[in-house]
Protein backbone atom coordinates (compact mmCIF):
# COMPACT_ATOMS: atom_id res chain seq x y z
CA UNK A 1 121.62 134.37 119.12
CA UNK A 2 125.57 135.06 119.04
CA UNK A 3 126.67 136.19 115.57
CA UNK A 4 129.63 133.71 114.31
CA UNK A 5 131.55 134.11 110.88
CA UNK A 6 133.21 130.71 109.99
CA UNK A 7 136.30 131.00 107.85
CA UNK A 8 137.78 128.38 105.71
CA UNK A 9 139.96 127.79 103.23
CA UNK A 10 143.23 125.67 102.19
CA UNK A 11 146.54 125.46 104.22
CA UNK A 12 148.43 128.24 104.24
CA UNK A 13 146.41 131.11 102.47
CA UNK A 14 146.50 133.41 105.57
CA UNK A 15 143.07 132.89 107.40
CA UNK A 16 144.35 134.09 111.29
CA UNK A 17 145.90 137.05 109.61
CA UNK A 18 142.46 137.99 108.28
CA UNK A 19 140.55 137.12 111.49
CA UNK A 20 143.13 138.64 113.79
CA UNK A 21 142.70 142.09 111.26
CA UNK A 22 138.86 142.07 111.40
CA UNK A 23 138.65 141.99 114.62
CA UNK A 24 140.52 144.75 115.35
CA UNK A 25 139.35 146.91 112.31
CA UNK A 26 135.92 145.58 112.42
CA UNK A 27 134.96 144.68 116.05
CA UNK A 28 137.17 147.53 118.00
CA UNK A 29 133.95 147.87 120.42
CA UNK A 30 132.78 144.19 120.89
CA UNK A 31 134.25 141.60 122.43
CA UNK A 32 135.24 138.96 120.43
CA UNK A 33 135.74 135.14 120.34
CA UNK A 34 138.63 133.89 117.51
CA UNK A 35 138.37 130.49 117.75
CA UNK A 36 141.29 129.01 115.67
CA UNK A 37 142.83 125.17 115.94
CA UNK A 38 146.49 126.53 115.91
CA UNK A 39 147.29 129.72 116.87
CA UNK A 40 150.73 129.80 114.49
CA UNK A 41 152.89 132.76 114.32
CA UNK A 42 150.39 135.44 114.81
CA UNK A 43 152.11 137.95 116.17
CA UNK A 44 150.15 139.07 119.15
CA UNK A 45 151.13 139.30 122.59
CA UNK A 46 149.26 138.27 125.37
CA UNK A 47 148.96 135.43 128.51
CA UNK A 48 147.95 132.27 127.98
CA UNK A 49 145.29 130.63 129.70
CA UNK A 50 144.45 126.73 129.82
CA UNK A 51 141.24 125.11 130.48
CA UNK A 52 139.98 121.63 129.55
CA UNK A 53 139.14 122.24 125.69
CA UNK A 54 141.71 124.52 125.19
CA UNK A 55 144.40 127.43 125.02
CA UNK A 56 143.43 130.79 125.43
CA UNK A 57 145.11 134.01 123.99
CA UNK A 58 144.00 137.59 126.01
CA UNK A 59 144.44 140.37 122.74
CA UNK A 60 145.14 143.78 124.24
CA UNK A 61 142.25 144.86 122.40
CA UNK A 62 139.44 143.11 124.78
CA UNK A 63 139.21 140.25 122.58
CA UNK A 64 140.30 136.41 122.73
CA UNK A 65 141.85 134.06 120.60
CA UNK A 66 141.43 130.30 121.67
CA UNK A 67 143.19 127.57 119.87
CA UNK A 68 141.01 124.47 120.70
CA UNK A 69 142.60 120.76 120.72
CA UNK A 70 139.12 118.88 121.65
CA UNK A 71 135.64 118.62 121.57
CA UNK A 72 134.46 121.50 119.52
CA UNK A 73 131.03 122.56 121.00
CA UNK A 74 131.88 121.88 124.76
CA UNK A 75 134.70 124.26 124.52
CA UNK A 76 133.14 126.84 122.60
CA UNK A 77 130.26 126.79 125.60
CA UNK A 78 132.74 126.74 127.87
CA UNK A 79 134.47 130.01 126.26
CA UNK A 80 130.79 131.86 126.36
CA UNK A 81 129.85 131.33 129.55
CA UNK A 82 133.24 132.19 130.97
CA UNK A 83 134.25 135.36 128.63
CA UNK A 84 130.60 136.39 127.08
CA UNK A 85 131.93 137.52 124.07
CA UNK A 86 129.73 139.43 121.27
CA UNK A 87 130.97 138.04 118.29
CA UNK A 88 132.28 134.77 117.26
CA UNK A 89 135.02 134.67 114.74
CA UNK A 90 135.53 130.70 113.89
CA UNK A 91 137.96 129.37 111.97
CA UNK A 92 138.39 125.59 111.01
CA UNK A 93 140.86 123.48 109.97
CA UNK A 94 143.07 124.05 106.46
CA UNK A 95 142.04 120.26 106.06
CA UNK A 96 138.75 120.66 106.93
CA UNK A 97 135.23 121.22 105.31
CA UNK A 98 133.35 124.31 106.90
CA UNK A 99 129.47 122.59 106.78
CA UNK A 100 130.14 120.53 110.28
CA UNK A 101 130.85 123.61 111.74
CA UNK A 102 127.97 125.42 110.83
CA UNK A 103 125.55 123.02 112.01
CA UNK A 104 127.94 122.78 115.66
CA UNK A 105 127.24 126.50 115.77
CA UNK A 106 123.90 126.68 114.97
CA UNK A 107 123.07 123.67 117.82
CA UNK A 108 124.77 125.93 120.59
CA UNK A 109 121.95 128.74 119.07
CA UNK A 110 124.64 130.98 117.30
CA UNK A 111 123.56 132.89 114.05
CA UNK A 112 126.38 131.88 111.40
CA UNK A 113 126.22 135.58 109.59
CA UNK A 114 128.26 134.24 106.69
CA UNK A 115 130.95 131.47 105.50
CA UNK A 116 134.31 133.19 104.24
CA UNK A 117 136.50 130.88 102.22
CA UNK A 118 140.08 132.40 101.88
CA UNK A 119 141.67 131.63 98.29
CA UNK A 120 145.67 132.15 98.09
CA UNK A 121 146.17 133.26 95.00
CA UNK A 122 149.90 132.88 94.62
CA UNK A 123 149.25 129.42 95.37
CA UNK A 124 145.86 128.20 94.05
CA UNK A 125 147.01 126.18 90.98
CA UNK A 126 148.90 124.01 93.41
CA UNK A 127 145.57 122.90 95.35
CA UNK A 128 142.57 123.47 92.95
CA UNK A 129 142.46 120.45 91.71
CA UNK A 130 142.30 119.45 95.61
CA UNK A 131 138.57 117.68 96.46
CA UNK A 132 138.78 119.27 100.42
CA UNK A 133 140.06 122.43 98.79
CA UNK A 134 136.38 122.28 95.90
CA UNK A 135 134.39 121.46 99.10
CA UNK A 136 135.63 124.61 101.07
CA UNK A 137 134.61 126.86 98.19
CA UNK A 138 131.35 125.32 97.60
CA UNK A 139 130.74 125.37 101.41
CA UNK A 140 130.74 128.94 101.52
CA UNK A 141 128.96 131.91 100.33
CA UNK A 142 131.58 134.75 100.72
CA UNK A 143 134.77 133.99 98.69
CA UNK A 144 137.68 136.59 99.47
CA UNK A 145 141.03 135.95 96.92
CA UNK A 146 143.64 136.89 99.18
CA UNK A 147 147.37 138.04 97.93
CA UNK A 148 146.33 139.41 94.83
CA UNK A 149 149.39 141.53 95.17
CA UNK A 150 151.52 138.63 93.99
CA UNK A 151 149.85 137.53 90.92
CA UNK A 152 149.36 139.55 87.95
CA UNK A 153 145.12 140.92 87.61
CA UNK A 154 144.97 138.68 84.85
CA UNK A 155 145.40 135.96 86.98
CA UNK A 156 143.33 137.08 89.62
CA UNK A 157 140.47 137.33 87.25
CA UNK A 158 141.10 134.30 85.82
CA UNK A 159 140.79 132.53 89.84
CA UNK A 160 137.91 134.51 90.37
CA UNK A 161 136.20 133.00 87.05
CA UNK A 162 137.18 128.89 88.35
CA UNK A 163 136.45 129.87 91.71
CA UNK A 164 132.62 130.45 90.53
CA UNK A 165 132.50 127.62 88.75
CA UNK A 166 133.88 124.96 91.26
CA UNK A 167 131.00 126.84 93.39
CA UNK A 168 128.58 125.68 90.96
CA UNK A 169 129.68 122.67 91.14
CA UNK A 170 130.56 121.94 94.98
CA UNK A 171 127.85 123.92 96.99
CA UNK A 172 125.51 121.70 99.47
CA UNK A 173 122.06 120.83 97.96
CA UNK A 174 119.30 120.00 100.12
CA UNK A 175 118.75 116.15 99.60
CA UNK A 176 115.26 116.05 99.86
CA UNK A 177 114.30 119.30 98.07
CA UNK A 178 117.33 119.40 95.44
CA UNK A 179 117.64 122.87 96.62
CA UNK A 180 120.80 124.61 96.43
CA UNK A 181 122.24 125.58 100.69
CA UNK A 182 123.63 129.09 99.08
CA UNK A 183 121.37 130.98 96.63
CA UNK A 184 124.29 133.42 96.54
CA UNK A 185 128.34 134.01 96.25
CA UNK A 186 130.05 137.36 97.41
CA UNK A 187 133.62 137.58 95.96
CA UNK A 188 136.00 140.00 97.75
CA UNK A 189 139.54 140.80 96.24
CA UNK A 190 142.45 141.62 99.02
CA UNK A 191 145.63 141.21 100.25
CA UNK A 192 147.33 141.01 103.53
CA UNK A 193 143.52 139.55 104.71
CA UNK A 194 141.67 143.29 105.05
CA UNK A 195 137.99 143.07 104.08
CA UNK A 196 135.69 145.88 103.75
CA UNK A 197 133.51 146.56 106.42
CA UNK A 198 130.41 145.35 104.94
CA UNK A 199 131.14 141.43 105.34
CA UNK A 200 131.15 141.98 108.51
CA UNK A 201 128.03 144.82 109.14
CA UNK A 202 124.88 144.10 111.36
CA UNK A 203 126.48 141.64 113.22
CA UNK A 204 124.00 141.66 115.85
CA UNK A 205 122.84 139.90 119.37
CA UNK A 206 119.57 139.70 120.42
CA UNK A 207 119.64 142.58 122.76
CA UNK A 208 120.63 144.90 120.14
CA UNK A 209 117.82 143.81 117.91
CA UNK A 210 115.47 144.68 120.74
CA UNK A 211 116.97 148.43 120.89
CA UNK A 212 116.43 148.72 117.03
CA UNK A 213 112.66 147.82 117.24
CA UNK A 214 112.58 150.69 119.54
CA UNK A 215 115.05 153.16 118.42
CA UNK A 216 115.92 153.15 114.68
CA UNK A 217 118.63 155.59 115.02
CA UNK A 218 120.67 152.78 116.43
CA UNK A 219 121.08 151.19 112.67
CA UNK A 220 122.58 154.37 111.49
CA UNK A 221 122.40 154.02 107.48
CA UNK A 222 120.55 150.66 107.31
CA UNK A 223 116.64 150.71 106.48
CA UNK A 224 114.36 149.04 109.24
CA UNK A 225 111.22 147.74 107.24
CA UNK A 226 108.08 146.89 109.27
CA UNK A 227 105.95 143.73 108.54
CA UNK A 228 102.45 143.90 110.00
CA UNK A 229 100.77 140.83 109.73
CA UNK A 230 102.59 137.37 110.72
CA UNK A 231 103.38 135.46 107.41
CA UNK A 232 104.27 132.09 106.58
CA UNK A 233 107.97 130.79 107.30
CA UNK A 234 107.62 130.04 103.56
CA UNK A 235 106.56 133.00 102.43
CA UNK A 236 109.34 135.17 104.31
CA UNK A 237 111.72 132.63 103.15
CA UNK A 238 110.56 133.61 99.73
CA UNK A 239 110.78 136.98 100.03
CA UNK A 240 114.41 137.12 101.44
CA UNK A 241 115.83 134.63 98.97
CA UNK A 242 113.85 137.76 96.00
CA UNK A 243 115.94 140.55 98.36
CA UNK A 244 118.12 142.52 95.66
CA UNK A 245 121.64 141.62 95.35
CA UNK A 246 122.99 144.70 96.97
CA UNK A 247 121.13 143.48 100.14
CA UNK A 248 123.65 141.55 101.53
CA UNK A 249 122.43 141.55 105.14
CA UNK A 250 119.28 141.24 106.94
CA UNK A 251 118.15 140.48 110.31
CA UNK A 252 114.84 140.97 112.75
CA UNK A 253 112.71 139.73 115.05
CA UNK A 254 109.57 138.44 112.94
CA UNK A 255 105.66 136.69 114.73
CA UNK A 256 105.52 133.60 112.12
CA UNK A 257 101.71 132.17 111.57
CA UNK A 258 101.55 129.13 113.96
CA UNK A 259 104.58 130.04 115.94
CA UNK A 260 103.88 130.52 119.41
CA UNK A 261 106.51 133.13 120.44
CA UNK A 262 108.62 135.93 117.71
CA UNK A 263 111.80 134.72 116.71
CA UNK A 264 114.53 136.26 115.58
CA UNK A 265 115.43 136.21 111.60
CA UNK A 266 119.57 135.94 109.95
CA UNK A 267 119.81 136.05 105.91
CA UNK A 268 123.31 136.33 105.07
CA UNK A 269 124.62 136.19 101.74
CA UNK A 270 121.51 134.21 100.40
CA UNK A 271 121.80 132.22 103.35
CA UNK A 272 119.02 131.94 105.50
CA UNK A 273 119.27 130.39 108.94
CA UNK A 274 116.94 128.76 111.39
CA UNK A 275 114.43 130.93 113.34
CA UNK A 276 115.48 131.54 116.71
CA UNK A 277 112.90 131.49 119.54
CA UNK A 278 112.99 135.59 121.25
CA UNK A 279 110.97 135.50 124.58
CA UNK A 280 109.63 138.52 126.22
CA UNK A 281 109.37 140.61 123.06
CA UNK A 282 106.08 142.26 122.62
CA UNK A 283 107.39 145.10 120.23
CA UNK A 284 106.35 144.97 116.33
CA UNK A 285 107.70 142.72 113.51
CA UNK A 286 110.52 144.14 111.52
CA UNK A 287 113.81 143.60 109.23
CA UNK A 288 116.76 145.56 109.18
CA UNK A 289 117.98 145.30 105.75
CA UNK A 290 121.89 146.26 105.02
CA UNK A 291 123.44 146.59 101.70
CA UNK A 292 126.19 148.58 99.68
């Protein structure tokens, strides 16, 4: 289970800037994976390396930025079995929707820890109106209004008001149940594409989950809860979509009635992802819950 954050959002509203800044504020001691589908005037330095899928960018900070110009999954496997990287930082097209992403990611068994639409304020009477634009917003469940430095805080609260109604409106609804994909929306206010630390907290592998179930100093100020008795996928489902709304986080390794082997759990944002087969874990069932 590789953690991925997939970041959307309209032409121009600064999404490399943020994912070149988290990495390096938030990932300084994991390697990480910016996937990107034109690297642009980013202003790092670094060598370039070619490979079937695409063009890779070495960071001085450990990590990797690949611009891809094919085949989506194959180079993304490609990139993890050649670099190994910790975290996967993915962001798609200003023309494109984030949902096929999210299920790509999920089919190469990567845990998508939350869907970051970038809003550009300065600019976002220009596109709203913009059907791609509606279905980027209501794809996600983290919305971050960037360059509120160039709009008046009126304004800015007035964006952040439409943007949770086209939300409403434009989030992905189960077709057979009805049921809405997000249960929740995070809004984050920035400029120059810095985001607090907590979007990005408890981005874990596998391996560290393990470590947690035996050492619970290793989630510092989170709270580890222990379940006892294996429960229903439906009833765990229940009880993460009733988690407070300061819980924005929270991930484990869970035994499931009528699942053969413990696999591991990802709730993001009121997003809950598909169980993950964990083999050779015989330690106890537990959540790591992480909030504000």
């Amino acid at each position: 289970m590789l953690p991925a954050f997939v970041i959307t959002g309209f032409l121009g509203g600064g999404k490399t800037t943020l994912l070149l800044n988290s990495a390096r504020e938030h990932f300084s001691n994991k390697r990480v994976a910016i996937i990107v589908n034109e690297l642009g005037e980013v202003g790092v330095d670094g060598k370039v390396l070619r490979n079937a899928y695409s063009e890779v960018l070495e960071l001085p900070e450990g990590c990797i930025c690949c611009s891809l110009h094919a085949e989506f999954e194959k180079a993304i496997e490609e990139i993890r079995v050649k670099y190994e990287p910790e975290v996967l930082l993915v962001e798609t097209s200003g023309g494109a929707v984030p949902f096929p992403v999210i299920l790509s990611l999920q089919s190469l068994g990567c845990s998508v820890d939350g869907v970051l639409c970038l809003v550009d304020c300065a600019n976002f009477e220009r596109y709203k109106e913009d059907s791609t634009a509606r279905y980027q917003i209501g794809g996600s469940n983290i919305v971050v209004l960037n360059k509120t430095d160039l709009v008046a805080e009126e304004r800015v609260s007035e964006i952040d008001r439409e943007v949770r109604e086209i939300w409403n409106l434009y989030r992905p609804v189960n077709s057979f149940t009805g049921e809405a994909f997000y249960t929740k929306l995070r809004v984050y206010r920035t400029s120059y594409g810095r985001l607090p630390a907590e979007v990005f907290s408890g981005a874990y592998t596998i391996p560290e989950l393990k470590s947690i179930a035996i050492d619970h100093a290793h989630t510092h100020k989170h709270k580890v809860v222990s379940l006892l008795e294996p429960l229903d996928y439906e009833e765990l489902e229940r009880r993460l979509r009733n988690l407070p709304d300061n819980i924005i986080r929270a991930k484990g390794i869970v035994r499931l009635k009528h699942y053969p082997f413990p696999v591991a759990i990802n709730y993001s944002f009121g997003y809950i992802d598909n169980p993950v087969e964990v083999s050779g874990y015989d330690g106890p069932s537990f959540l790591v819950l992480i909030g504000n």
